[in-house]
C-alpha atoms as a PDB file:
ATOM      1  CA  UNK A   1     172.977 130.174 105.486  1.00  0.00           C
ATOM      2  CA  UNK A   2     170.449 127.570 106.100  1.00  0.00           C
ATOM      3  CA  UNK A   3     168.388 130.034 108.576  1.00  0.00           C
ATOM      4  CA  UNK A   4     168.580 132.246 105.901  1.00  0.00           C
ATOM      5  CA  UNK A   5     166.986 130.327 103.188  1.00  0.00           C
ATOM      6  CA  UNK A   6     164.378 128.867 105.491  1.00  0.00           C
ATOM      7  CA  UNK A   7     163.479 132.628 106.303  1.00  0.00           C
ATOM      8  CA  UNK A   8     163.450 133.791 102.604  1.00  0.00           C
ATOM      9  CA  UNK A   9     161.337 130.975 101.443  1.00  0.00           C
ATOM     10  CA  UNK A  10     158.936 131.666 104.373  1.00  0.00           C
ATOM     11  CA  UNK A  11     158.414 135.154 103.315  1.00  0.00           C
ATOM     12  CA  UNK A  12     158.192 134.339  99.550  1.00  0.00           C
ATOM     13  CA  UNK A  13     155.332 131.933 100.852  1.00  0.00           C
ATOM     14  CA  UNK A  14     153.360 134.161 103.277  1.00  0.00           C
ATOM     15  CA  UNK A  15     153.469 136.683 100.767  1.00  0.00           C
ATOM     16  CA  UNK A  16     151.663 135.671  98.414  1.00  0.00           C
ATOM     17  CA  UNK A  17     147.307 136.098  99.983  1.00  0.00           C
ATOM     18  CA  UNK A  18     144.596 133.519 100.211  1.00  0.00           C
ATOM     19  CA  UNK A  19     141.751 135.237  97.982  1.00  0.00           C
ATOM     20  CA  UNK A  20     139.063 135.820 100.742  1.00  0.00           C
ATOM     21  CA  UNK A  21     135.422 133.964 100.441  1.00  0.00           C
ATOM     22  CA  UNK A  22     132.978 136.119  98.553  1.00  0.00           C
ATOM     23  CA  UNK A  23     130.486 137.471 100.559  1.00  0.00           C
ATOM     24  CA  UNK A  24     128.106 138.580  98.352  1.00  0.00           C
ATOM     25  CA  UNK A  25     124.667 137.894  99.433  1.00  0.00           C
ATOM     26  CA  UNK A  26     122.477 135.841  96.745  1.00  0.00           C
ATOM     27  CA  UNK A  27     119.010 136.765  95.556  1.00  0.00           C
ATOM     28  CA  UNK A  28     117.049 136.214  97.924  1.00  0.00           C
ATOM     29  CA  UNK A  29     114.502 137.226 101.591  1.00  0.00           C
ATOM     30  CA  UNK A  30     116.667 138.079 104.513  1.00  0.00           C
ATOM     31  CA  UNK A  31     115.707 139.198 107.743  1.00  0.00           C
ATOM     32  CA  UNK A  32     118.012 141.319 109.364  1.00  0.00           C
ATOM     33  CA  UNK A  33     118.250 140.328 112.771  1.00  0.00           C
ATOM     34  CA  UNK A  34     119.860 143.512 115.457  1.00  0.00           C
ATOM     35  CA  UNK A  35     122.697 142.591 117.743  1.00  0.00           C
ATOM     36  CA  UNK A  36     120.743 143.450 121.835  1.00  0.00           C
ATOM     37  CA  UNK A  37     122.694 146.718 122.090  1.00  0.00           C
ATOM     38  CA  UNK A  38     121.083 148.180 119.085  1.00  0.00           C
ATOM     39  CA  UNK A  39     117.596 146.713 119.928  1.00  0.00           C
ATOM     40  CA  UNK A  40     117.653 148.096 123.515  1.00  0.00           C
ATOM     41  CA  UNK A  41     118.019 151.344 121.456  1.00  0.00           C
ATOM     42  CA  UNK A  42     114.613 150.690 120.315  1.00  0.00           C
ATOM     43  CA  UNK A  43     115.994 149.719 116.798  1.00  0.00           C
ATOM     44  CA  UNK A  44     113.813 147.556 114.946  1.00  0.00           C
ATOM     45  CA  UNK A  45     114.878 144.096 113.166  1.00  0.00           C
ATOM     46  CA  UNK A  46     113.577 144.602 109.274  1.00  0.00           C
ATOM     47  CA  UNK A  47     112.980 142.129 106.284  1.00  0.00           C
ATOM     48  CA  UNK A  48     114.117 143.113 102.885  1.00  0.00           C
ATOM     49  CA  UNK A  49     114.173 141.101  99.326  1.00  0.00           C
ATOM     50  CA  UNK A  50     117.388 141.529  97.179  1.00  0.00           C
ATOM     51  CA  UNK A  51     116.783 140.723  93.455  1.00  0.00           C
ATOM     52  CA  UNK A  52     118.437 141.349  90.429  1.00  0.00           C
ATOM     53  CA  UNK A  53     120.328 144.051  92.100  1.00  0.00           C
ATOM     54  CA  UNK A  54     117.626 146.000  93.747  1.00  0.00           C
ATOM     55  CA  UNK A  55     117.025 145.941  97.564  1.00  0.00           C
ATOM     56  CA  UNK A  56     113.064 146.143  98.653  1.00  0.00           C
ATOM     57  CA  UNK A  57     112.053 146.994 101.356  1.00  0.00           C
ATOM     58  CA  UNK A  58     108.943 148.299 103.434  1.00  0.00           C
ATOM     59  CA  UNK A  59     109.755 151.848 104.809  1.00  0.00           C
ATOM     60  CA  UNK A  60     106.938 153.885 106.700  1.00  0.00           C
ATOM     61  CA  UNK A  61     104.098 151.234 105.074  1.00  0.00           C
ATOM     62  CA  UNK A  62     105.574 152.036 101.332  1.00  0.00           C
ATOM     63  CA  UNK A  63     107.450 149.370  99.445  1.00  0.00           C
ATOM     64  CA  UNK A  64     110.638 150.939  97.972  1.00  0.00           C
ATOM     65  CA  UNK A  65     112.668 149.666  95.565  1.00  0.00           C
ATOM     66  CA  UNK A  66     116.553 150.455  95.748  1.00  0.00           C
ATOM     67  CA  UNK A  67     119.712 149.895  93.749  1.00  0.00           C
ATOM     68  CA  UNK A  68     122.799 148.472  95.610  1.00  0.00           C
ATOM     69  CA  UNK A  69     126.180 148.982  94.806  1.00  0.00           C
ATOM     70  CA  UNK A  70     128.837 146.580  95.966  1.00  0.00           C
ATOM     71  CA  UNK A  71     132.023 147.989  96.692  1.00  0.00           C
ATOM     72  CA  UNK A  72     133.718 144.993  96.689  1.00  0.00           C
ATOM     73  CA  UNK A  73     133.184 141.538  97.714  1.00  0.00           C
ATOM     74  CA  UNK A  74     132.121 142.454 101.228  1.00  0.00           C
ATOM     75  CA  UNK A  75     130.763 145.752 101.321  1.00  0.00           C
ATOM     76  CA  UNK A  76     127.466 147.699  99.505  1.00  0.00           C
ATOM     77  CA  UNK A  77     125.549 150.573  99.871  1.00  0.00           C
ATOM     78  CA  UNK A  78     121.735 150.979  99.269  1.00  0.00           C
ATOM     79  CA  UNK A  79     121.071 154.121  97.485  1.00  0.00           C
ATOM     80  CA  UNK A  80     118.236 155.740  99.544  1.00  0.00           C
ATOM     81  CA  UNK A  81     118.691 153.823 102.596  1.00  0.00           C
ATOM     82  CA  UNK A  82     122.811 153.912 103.169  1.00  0.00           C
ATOM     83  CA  UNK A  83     123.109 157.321 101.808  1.00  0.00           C
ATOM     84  CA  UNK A  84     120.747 160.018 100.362  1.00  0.00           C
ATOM     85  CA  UNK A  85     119.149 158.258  96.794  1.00  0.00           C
ATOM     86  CA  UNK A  86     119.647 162.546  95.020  1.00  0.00           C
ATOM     87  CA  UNK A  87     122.471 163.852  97.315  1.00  0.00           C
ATOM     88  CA  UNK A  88     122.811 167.534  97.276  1.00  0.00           C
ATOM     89  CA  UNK A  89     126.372 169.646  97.366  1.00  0.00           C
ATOM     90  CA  UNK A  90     125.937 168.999 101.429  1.00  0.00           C
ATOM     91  CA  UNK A  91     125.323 165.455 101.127  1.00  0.00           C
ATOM     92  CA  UNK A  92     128.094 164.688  98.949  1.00  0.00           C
ATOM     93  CA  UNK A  93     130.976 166.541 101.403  1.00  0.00           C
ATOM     94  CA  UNK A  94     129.438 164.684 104.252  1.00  0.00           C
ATOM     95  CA  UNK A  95     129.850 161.634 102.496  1.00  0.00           C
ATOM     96  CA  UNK A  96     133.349 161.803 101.551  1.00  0.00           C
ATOM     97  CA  UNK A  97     135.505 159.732 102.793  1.00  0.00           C
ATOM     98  CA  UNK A  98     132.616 158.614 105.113  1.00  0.00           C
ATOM     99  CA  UNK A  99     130.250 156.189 103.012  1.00  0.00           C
ATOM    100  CA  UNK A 100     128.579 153.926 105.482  1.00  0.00           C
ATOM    101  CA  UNK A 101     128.380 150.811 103.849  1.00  0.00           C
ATOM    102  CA  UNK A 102     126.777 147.154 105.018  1.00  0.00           C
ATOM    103  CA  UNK A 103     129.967 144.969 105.602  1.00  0.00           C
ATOM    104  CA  UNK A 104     130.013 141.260 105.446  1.00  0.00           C
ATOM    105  CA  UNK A 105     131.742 140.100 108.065  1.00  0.00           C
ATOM    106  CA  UNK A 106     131.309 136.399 107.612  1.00  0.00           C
ATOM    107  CA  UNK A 107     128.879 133.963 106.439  1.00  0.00           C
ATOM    108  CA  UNK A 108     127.676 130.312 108.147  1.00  0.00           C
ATOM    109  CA  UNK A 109     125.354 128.628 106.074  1.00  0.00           C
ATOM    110  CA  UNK A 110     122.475 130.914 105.423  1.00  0.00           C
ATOM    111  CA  UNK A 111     123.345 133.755 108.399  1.00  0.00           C
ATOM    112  CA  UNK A 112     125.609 136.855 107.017  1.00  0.00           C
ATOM    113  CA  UNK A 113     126.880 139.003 110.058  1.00  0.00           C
ATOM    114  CA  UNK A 114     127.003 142.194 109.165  1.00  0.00           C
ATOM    115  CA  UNK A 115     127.922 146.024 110.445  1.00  0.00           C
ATOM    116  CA  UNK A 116     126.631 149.057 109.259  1.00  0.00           C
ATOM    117  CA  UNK A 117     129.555 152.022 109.245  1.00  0.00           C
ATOM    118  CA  UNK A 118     132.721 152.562 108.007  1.00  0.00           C
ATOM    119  CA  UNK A 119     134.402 148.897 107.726  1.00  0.00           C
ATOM    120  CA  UNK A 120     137.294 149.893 110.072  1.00  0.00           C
ATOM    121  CA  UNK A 121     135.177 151.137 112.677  1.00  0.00           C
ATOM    122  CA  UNK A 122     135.264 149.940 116.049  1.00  0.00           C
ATOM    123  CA  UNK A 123     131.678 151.405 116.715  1.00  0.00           C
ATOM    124  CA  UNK A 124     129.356 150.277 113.690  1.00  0.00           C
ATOM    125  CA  UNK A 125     125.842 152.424 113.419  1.00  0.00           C
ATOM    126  CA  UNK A 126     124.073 149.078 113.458  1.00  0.00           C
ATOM    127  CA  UNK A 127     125.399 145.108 113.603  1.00  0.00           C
ATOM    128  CA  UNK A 128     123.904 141.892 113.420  1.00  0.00           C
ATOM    129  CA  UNK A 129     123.007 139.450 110.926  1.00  0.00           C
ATOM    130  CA  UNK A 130     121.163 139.048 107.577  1.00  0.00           C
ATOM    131  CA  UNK A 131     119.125 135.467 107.557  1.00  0.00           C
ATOM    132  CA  UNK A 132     118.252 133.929 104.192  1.00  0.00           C
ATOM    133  CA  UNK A 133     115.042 132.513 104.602  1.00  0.00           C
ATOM    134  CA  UNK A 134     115.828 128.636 104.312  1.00  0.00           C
ATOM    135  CA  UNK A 135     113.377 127.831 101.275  1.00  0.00           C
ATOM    136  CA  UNK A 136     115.511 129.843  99.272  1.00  0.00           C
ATOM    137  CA  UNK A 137     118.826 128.491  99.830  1.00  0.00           C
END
């Protein structure tokens, strides 16, 4: 009976979840820094500037603006960089059920690691991390 009750309170305790640490990334410049495999792809580290929920960025020498969505704590897309900003009928089938989003893996201090793909993905289009730039904090 005793092994019993130890057992039952053990699941009534692990059942219950630790909220996870937000991962949302603040206002702020980041450069995104490649993981080596995707850079010996000839992929390209990139700066961007998130404020007030828009993601800017320089794309072929043009500054674009972009809204983000946040799927949850961990996870957004940027709407003309993630996924097509005016998706036709085509677009939108290929993008059911497989939205590539940024996902924050974890954060230390002012480093985000991130991939780029489908969060449970083995193989992410892109990983590495987003840097804060430190007088910004």
């Amino acid at each position: 009976m005793k092994n019993f009750f130890v057992i039952l309170t053990f699941i009534l305790l692990s059942s219950f979840t630790i909220k996870s640490e937000s991962n949302v990334l603040p206002d702020g410049h980041y450069s995104a820094i490649l993981d080596e495999e995707f850079k010996k792809m000839e992929l390209n580290n990139f700066e961007f500037l998130l404020e007030k929920g828009k993601f800017k960025i320089l794309i072929a020498d043009k500054l674009e603006t972009l809204d983000i969505e946040w799927l949850d704590e961990n996870s957004f897309v940027v709407i003309g960089y993630t996924e097509p900003k005016n998706p036709n009928e085509f677009d939108k089938k290929m993008l059911e059920g497989n939205r590539p989003t940024f996902n924050i893996i974890k954060n230390i201090n002012n480093e985000y690691y991130f991939t780029l793909g489908k969060e449970s993905e083995q193989n992410p289009i892109l990983s590495g991390k987003f840097i804060k730039s430190l007088s910004e904090k």
